[in-house]
PDB file of N, CA and C in Angstrom:
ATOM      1  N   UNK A   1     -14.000   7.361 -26.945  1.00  0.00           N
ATOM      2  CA  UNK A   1     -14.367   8.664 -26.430  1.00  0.00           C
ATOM      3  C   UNK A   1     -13.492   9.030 -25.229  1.00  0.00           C
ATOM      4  N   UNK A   2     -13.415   8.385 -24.211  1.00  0.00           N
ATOM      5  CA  UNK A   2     -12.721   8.337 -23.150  1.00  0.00           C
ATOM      6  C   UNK A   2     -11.575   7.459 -22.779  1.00  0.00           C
ATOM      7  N   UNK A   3     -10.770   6.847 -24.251  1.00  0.00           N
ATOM      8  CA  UNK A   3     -10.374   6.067 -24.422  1.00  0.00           C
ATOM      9  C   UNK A   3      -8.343   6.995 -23.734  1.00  0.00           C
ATOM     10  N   UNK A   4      -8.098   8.456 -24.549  1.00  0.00           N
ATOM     11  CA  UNK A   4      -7.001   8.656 -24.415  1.00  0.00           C
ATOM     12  C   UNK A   4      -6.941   9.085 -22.469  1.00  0.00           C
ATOM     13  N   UNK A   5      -8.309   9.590 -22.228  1.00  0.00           N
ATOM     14  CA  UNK A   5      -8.193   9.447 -20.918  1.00  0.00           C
ATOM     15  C   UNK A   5      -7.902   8.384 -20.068  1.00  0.00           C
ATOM     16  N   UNK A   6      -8.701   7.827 -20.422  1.00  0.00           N
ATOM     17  CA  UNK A   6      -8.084   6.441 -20.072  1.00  0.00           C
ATOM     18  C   UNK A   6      -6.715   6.061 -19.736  1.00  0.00           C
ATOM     19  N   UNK A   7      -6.031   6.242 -21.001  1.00  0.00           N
ATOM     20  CA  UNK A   7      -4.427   5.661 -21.058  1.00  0.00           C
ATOM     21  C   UNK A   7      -3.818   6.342 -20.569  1.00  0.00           C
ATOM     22  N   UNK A   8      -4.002   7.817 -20.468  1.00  0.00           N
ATOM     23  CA  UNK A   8      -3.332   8.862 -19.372  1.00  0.00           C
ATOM     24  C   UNK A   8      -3.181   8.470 -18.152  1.00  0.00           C
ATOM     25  N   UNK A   9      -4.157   8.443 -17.334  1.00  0.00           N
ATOM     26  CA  UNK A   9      -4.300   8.167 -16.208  1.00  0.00           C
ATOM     27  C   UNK A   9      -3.560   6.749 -16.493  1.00  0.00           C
ATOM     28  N   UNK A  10      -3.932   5.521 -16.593  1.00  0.00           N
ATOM     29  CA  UNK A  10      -3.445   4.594 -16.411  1.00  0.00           C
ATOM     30  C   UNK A  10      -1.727   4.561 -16.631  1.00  0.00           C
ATOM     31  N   UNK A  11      -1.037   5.482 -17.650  1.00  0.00           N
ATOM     32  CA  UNK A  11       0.295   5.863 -17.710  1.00  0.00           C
ATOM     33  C   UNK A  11       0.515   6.708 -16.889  1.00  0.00           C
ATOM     34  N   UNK A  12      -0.314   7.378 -15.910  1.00  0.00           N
ATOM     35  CA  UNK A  12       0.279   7.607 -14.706  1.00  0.00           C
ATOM     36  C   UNK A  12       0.718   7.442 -13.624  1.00  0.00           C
ATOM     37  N   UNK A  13      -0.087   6.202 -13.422  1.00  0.00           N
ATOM     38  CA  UNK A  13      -0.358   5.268 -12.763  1.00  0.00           C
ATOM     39  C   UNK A  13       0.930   4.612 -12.314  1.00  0.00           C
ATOM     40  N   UNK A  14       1.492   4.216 -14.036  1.00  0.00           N
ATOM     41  CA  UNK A  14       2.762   3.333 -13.734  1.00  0.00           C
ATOM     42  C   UNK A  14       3.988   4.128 -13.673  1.00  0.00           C
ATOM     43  N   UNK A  15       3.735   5.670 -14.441  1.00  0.00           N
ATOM     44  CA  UNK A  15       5.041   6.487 -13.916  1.00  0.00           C
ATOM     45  C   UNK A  15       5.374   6.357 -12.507  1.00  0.00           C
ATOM     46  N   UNK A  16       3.956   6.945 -12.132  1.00  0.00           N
ATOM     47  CA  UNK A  16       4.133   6.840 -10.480  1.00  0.00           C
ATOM     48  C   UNK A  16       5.093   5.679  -9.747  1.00  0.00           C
ATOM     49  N   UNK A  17       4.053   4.525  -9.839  1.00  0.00           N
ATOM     50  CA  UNK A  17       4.434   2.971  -9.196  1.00  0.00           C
ATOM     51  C   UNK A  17       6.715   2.956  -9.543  1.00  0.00           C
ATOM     52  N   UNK A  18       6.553   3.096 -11.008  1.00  0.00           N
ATOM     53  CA  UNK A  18       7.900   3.087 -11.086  1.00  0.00           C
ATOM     54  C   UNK A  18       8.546   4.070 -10.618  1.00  0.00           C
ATOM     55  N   UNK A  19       8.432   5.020 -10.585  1.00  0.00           N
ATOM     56  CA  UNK A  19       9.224   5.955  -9.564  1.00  0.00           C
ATOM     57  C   UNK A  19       9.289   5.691  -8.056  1.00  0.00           C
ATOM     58  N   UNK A  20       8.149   5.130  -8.124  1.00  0.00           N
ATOM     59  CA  UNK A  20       8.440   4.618  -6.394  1.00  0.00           C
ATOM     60  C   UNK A  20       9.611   2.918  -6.148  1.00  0.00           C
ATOM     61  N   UNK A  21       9.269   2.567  -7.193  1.00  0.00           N
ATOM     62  CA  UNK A  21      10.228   1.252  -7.289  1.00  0.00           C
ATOM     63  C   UNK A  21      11.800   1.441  -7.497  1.00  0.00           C
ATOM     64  N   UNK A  22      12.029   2.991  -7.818  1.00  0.00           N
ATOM     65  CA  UNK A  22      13.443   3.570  -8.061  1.00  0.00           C
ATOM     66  C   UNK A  22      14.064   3.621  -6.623  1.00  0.00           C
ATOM     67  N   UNK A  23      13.089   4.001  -6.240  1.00  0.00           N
ATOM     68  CA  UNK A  23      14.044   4.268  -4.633  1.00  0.00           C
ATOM     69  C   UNK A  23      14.125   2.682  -3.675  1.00  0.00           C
ATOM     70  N   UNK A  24      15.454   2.527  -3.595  1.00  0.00           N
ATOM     71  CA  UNK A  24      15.201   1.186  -2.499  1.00  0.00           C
ATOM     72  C   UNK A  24      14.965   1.832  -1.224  1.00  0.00           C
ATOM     73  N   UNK A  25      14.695   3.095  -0.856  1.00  0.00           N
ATOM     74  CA  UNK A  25      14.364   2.967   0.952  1.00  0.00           C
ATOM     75  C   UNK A  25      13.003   2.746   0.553  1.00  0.00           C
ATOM     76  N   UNK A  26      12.212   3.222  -0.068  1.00  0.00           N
ATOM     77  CA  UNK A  26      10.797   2.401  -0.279  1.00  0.00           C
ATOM     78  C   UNK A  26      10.614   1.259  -0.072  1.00  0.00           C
ATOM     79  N   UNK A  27      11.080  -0.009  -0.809  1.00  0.00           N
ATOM     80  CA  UNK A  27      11.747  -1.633  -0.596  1.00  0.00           C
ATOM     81  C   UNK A  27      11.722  -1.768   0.700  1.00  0.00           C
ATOM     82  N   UNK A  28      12.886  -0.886   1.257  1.00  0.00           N
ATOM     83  CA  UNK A  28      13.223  -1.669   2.972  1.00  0.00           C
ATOM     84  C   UNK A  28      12.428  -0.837   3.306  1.00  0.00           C
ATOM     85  N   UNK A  29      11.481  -0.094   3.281  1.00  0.00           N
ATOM     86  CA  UNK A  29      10.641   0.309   4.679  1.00  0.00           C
ATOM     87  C   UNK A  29       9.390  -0.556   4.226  1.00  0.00           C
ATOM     88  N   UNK A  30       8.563  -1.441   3.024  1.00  0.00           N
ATOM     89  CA  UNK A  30       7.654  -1.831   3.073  1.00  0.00           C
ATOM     90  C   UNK A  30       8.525  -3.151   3.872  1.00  0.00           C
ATOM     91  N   UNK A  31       9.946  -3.378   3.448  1.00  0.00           N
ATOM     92  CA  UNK A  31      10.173  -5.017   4.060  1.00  0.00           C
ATOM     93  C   UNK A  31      10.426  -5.167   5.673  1.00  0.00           C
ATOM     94  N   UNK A  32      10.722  -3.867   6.408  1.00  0.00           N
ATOM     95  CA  UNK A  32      10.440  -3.289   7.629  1.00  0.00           C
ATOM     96  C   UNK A  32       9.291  -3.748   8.332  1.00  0.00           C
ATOM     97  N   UNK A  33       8.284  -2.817   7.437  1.00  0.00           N
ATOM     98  CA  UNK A  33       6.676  -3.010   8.013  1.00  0.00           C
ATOM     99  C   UNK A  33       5.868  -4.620   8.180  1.00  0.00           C
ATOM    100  N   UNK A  34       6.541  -5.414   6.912  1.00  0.00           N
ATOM    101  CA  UNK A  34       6.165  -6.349   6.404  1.00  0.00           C
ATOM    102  C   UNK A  34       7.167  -7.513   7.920  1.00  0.00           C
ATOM    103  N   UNK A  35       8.026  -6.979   8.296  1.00  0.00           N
ATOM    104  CA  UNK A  35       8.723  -7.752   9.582  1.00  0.00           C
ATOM    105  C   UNK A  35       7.717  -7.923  10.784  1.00  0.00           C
ATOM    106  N   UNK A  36       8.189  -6.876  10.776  1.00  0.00           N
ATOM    107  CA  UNK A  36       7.216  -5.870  12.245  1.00  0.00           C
ATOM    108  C   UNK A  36       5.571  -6.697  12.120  1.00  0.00           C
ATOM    109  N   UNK A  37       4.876  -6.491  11.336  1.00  0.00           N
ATOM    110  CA  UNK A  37       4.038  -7.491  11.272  1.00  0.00           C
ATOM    111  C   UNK A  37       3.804  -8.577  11.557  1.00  0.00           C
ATOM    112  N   UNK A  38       4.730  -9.900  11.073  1.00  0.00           N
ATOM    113  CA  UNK A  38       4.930 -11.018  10.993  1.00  0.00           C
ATOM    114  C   UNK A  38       5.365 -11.673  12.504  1.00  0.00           C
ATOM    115  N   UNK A  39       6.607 -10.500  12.649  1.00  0.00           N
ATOM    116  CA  UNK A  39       6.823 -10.244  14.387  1.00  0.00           C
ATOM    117  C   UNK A  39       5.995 -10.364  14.918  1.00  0.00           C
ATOM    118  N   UNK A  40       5.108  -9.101  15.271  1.00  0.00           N
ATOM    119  CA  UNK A  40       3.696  -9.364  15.783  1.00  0.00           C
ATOM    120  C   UNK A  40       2.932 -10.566  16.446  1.00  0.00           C
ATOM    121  N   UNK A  41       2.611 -10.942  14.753  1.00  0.00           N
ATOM    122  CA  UNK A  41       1.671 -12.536  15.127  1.00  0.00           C
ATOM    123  C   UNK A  41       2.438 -13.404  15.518  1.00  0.00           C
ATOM    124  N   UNK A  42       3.676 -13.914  15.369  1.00  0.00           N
ATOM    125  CA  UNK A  42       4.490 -14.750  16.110  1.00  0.00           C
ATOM    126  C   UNK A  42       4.285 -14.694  17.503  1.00  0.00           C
ATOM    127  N   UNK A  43       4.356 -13.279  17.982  1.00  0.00           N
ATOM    128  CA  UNK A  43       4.154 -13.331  19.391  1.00  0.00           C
ATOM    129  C   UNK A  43       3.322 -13.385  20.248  1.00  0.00           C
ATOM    130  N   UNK A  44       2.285 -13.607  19.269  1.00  0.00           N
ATOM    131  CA  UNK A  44       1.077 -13.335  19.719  1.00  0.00           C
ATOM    132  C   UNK A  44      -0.080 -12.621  19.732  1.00  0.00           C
ATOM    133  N   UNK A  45       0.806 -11.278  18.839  1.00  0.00           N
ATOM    134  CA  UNK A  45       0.049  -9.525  19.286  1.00  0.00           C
ATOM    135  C   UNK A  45      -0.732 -10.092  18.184  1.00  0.00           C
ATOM    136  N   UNK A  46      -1.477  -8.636  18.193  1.00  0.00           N
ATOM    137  CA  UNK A  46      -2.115  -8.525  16.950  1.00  0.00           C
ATOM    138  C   UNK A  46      -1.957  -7.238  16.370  1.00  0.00           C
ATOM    139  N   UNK A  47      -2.546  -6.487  15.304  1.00  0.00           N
ATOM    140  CA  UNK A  47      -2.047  -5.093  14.923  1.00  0.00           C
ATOM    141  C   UNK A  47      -3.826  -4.574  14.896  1.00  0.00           C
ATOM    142  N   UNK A  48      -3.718  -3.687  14.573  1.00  0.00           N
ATOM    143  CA  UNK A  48      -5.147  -2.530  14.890  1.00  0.00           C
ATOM    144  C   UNK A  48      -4.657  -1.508  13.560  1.00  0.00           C
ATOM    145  N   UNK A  49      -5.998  -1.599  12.899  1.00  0.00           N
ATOM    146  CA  UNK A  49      -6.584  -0.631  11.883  1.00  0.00           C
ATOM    147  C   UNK A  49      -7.458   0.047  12.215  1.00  0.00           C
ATOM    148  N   UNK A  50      -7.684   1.176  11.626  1.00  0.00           N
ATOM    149  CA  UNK A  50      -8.706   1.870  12.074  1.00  0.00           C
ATOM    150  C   UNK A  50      -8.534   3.840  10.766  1.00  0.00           C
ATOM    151  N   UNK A  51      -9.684   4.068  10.328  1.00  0.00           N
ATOM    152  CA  UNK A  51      -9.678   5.166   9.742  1.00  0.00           C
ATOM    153  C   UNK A  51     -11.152   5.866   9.460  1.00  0.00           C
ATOM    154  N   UNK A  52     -11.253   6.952   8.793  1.00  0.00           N
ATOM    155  CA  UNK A  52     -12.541   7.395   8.987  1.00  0.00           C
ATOM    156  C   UNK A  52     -12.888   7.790   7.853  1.00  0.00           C
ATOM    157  N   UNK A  53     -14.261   7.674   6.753  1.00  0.00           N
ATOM    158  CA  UNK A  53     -14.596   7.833   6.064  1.00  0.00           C
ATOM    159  C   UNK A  53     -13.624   6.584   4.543  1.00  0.00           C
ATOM    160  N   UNK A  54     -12.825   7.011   3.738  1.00  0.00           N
ATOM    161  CA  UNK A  54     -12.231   6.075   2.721  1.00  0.00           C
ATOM    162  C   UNK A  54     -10.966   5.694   3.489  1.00  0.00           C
ATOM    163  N   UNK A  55     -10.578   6.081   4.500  1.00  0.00           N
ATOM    164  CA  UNK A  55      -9.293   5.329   5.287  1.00  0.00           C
ATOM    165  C   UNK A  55      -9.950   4.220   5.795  1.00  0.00           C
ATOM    166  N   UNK A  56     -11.602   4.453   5.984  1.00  0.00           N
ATOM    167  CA  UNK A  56     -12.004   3.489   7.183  1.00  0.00           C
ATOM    168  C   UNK A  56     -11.950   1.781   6.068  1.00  0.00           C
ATOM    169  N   UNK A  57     -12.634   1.667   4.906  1.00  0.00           N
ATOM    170  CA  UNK A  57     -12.434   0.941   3.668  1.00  0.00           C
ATOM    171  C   UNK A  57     -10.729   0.435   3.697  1.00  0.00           C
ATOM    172  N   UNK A  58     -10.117   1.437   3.623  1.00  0.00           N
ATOM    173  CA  UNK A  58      -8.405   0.849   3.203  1.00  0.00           C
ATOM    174  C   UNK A  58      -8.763   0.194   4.882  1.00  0.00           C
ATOM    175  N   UNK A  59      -9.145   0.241   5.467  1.00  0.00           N
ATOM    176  CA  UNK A  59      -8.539  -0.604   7.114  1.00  0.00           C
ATOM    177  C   UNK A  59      -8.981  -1.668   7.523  1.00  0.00           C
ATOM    178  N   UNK A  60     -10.195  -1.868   6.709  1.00  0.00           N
ATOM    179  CA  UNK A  60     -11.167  -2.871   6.542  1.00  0.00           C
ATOM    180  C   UNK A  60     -10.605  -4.173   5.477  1.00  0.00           C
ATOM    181  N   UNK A  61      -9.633  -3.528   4.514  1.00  0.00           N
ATOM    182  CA  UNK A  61      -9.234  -4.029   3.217  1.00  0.00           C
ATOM    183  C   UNK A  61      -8.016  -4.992   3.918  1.00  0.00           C
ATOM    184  N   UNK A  62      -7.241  -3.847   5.041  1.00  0.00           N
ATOM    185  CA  UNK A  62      -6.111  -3.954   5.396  1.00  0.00           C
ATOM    186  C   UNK A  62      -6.177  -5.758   6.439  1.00  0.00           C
ATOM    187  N   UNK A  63      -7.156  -5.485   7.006  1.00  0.00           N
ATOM    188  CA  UNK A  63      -7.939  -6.730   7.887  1.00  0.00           C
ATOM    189  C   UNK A  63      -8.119  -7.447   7.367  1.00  0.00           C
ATOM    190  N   UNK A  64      -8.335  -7.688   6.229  1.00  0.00           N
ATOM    191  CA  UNK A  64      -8.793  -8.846   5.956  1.00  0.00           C
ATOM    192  C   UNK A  64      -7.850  -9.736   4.736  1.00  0.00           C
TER     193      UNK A  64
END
């Protein structure tokens, strides 16, 4: 019943993802963020999440 919906969305899903995997400044800015991070705890810091309503969930997700 909800089966071609289904596959839609889910083939959108991966159009998306792969279009984002086309571009390498995508790559180096997650491998950027992914520094900067790592940086961070080496030194000691720590990083801060924080959002409101379904950001607040992704920040919670992000923490842990």
């Amino acid at each position: 019943m909800y089966q071609d919906l289904i596959r839609n969305e889910l083939n959108e899903a991966a159009e998306t993802l792969a279009n984002f995997l086309q571009d390498e400044a995508n790559i180096h800015a997650i491998q950027r963020a992914a520094v900067l991070l790592a940086d961070s705890f080496k030194a000691g810091g720590k990083v801060l999440s924080c959002g409101n309503g379904g950001s607040h969930c992704d920040a919670m997700h992000f923490a842990e």
